[in-house]
Protein backbone atom coordinates (compact mmCIF):
# COMPACT_ATOMS: atom_id res chain seq x y z
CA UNK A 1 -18.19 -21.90 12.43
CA UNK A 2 -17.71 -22.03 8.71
CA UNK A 3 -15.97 -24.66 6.51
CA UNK A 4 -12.97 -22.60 5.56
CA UNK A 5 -12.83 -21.69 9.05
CA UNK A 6 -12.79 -24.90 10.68
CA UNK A 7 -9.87 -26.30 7.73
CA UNK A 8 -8.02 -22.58 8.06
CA UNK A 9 -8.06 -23.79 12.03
CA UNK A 10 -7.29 -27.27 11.79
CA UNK A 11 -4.49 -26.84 9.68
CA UNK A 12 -2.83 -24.03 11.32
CA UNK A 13 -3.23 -25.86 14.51
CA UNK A 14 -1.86 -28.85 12.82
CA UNK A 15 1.45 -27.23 12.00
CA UNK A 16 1.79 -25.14 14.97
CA UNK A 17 1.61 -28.32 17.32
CA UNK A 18 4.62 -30.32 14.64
CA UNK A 19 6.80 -27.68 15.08
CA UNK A 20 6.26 -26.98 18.85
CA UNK A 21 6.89 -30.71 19.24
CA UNK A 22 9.47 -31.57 17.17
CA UNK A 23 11.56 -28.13 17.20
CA UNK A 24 10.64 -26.01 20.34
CA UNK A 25 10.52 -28.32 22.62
CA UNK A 26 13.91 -29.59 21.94
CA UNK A 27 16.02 -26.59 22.30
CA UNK A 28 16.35 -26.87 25.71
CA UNK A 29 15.97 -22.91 26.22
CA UNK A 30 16.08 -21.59 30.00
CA UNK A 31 12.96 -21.36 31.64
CA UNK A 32 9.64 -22.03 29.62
CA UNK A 33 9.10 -23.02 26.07
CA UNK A 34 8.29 -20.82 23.48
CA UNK A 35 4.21 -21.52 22.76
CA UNK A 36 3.77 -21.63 18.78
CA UNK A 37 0.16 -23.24 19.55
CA UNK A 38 -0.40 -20.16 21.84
CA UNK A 39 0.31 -17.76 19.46
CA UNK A 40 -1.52 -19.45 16.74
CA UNK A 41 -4.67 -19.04 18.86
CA UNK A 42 -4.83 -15.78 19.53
CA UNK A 43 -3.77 -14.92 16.03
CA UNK A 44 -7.35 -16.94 15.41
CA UNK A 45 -9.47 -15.79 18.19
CA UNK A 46 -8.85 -11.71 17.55
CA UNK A 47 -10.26 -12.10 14.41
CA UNK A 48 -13.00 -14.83 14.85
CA UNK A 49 -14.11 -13.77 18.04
CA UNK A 50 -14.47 -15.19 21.60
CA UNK A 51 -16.44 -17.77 20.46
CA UNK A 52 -14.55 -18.62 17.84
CA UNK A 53 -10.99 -18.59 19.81
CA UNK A 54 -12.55 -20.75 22.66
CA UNK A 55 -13.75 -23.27 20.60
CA UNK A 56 -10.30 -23.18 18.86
CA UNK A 57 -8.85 -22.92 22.22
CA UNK A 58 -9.77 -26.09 23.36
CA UNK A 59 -9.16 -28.00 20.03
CA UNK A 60 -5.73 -26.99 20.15
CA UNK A 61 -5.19 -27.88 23.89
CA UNK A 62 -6.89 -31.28 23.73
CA UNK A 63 -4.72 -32.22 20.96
CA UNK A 64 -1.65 -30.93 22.67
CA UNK A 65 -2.88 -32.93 25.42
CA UNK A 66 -2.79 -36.38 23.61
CA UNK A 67 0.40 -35.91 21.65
CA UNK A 68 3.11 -37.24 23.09
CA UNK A 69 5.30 -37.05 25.15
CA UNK A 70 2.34 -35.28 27.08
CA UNK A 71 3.07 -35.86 30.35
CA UNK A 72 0.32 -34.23 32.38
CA UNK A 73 -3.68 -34.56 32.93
CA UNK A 74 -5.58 -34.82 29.83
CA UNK A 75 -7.82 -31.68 29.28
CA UNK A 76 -5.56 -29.36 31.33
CA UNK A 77 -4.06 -27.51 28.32
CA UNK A 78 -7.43 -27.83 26.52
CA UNK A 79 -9.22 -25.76 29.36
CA UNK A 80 -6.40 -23.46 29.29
CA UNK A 81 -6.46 -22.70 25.45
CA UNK A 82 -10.07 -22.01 25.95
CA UNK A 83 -10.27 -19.62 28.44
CA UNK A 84 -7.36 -17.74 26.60
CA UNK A 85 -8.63 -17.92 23.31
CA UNK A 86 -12.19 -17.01 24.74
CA UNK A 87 -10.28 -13.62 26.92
CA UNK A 88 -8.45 -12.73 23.82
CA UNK A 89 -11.28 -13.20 21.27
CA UNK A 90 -12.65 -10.05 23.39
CA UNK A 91 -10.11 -7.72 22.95
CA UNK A 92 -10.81 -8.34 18.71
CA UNK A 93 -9.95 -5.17 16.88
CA UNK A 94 -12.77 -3.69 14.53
CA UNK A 95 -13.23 -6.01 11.44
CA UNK A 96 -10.62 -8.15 12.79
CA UNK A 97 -7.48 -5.44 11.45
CA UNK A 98 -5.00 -4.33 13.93
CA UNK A 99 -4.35 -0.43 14.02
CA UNK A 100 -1.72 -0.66 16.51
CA UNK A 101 0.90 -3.60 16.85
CA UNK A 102 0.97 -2.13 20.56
CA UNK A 103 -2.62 -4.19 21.01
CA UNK A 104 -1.69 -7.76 20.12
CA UNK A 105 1.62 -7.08 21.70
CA UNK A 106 -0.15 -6.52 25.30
CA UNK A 107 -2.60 -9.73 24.82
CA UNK A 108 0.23 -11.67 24.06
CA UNK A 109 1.86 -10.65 26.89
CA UNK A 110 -1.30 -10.68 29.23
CA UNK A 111 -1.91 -14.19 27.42
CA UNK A 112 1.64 -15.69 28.36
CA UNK A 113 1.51 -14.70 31.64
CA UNK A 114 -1.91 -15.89 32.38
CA UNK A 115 -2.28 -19.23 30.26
CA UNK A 116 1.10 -19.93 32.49
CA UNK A 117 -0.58 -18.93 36.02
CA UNK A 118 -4.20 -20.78 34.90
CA UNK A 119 -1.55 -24.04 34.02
CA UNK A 120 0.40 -23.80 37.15
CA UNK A 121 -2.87 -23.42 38.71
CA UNK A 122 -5.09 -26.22 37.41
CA UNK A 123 -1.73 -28.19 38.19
CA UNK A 124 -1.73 -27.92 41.51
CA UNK A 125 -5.55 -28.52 41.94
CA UNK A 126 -4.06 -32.12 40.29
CA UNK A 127 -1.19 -32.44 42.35
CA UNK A 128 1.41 -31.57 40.26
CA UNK A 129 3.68 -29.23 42.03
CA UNK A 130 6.37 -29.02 38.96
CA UNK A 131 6.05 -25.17 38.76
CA UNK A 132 7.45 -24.79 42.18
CA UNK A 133 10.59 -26.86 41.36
CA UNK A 134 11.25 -24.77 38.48
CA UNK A 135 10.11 -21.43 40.43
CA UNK A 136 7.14 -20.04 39.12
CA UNK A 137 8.73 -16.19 38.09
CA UNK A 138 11.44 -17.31 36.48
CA UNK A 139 8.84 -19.67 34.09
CA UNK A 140 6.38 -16.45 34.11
CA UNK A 141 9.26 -14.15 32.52
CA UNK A 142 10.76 -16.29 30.05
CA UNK A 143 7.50 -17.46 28.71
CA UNK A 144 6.14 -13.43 28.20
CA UNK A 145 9.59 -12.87 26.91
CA UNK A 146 10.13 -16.05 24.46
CA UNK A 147 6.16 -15.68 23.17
CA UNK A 148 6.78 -11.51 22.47
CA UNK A 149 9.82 -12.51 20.77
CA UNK A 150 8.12 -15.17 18.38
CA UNK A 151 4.85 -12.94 18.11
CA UNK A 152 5.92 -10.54 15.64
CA UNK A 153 6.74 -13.64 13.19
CA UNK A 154 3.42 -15.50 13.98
CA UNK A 155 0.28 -13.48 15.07
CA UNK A 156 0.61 -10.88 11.61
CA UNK A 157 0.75 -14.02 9.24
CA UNK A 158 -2.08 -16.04 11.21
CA UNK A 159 -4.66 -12.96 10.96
CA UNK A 160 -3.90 -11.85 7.59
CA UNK A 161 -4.64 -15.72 6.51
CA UNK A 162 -7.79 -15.78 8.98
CA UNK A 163 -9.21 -12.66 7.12
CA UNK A 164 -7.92 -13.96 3.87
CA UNK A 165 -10.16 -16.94 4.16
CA UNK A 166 -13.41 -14.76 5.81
CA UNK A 167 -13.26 -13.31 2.07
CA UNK A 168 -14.64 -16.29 0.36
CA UNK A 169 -15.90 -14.97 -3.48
CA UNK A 170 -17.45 -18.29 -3.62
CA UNK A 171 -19.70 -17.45 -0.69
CA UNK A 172 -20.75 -13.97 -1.58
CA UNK A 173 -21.85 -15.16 -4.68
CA UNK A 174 -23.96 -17.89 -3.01
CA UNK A 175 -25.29 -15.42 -1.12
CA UNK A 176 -26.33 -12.90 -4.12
CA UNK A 177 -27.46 -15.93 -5.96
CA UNK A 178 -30.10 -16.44 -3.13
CA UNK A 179 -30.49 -12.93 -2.44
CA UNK A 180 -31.98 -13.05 -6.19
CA UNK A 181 -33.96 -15.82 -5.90
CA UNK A 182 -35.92 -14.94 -2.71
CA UNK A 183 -36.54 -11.19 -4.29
CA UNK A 184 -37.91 -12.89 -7.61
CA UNK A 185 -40.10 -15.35 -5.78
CA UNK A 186 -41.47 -12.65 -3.10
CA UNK A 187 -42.52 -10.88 -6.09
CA UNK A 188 -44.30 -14.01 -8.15
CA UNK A 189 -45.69 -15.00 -4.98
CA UNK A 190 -46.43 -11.99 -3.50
CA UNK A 191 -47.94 -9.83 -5.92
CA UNK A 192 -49.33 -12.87 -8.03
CA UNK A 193 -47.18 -11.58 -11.29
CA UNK A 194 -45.12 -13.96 -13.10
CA UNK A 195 -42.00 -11.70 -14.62
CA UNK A 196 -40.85 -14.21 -16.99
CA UNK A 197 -44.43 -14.92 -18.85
CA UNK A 198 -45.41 -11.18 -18.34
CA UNK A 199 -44.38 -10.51 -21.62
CA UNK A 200 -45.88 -13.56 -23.48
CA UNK A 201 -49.35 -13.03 -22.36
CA UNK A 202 -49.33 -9.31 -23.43
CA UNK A 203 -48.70 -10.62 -26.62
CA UNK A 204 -51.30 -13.33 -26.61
CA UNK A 205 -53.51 -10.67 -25.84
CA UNK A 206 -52.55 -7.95 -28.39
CA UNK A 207 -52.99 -11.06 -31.05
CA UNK A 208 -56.70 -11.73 -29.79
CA UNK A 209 -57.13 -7.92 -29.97
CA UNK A 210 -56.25 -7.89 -33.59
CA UNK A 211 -58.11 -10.94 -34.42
CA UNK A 212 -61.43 -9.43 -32.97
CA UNK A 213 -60.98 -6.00 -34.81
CA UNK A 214 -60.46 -7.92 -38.31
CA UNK A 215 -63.66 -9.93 -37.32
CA UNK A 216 -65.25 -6.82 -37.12
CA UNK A 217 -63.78 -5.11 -40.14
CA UNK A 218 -65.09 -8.33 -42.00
CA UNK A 219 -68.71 -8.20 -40.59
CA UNK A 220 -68.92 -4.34 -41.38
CA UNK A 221 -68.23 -4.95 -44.90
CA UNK A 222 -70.63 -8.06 -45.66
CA UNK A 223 -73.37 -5.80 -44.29
């Protein structure tokens, strides 16, 4: 991944996991909890990629792991994240710019459902049965139904500062800086011409040329 990728990621993530801590998590809504980290990855991963959004995936979910008061498995939300932001990273529109809000609606959707099931599910591989005290469709509705509602406020703004940041000036003209050099040194190199002294030695030359006819001039007329 690139540098203004990985700060763009670390930063977003950074926020998203403050406020889902400190605000979300405290409003004691019915049902789940709306999933600002969620959100913020598949914002990332449909317009990085799937490689991109599982490696952001997991980040996010390891860290949401450790912060407190995490009260479940280490690496549970981290595997999670991953395989969500890995799924949606698929579904990434053309040049990473959304045509439809119908598209990122339905993974958002798809993702809430299924990051809850793969949760529940890793859960009770652990032996934590807390989904079936809650009941498992009422958690499955009100987290598709909380995460559409906070999507339209949160995906948008997340890929338009993703593609914001693939535009890096800086880089292109790194890259047309080197694209310069490796053209002028294929041609010294390659064709054994020097561009910048080209013009030096044809004058060199024209002087010797000039000398030599005067020489000649000179000899003609002693004789």
């Amino acid at each position: 991944m690139r540098v203004n990728r990985i700060l763009l990621s670390v930063a977003l993530v950074a926020v998203a996991l403050v406020i889902q801590v400190s605000v979300l998590a405290r409003l004691h809504l019915p049902g789940a909890v709306p999933d600002l980290l969620l959100l913020v990855v598949l914002g990332l991963a449909l317009v990085y990629g799937h490689v991109g959004g599982a490696l952001i995936g997991f980040g996010a979910g390891l860290l949401a792991d450790l912060a407190p008061p995490a009260d479940h498995a280490a690496g549970r939300y981290a595997l999670v994240l991953c395989v969500i932001g890995y799924l949606a990273g698929l579904a990434r529109p053309e040049n990473g710019r959304l045509k439809s809000a119908i598209g990122p609606m339905v993974v958002v959707v798809v993702a809430a459902v299924g990051s809850t099931l793969l949760y529940a599910g890793v859960g009770a591989l652990v032996g934590d049965t807390a989904a079936r005290h809650v009941g498992l469709g009422g958690l499955l509705f009100t987290a598709a139904l909380y995460d559409l509602l906070l999507a339209p406020f949160v995906v948008p703004g997340i890929m338009a500062l993703a593609r914001r940041a693939e535009n890096d000036p800086l880089a292109e003209t790194s890259s047309a800086a080197q694209t310069t050099d490796i053209s002028s040194g294929w041609l010294s190199s390659g064709t054994g011409l020097r561009i910048g002294g080209q013009r030096g030695g044809l004058r060199v030359k024209a002087a010797r040329a000039r000398v030599a006819r005067a020489g000649r001039i000179k000899g003609v007329k002693r004789l």
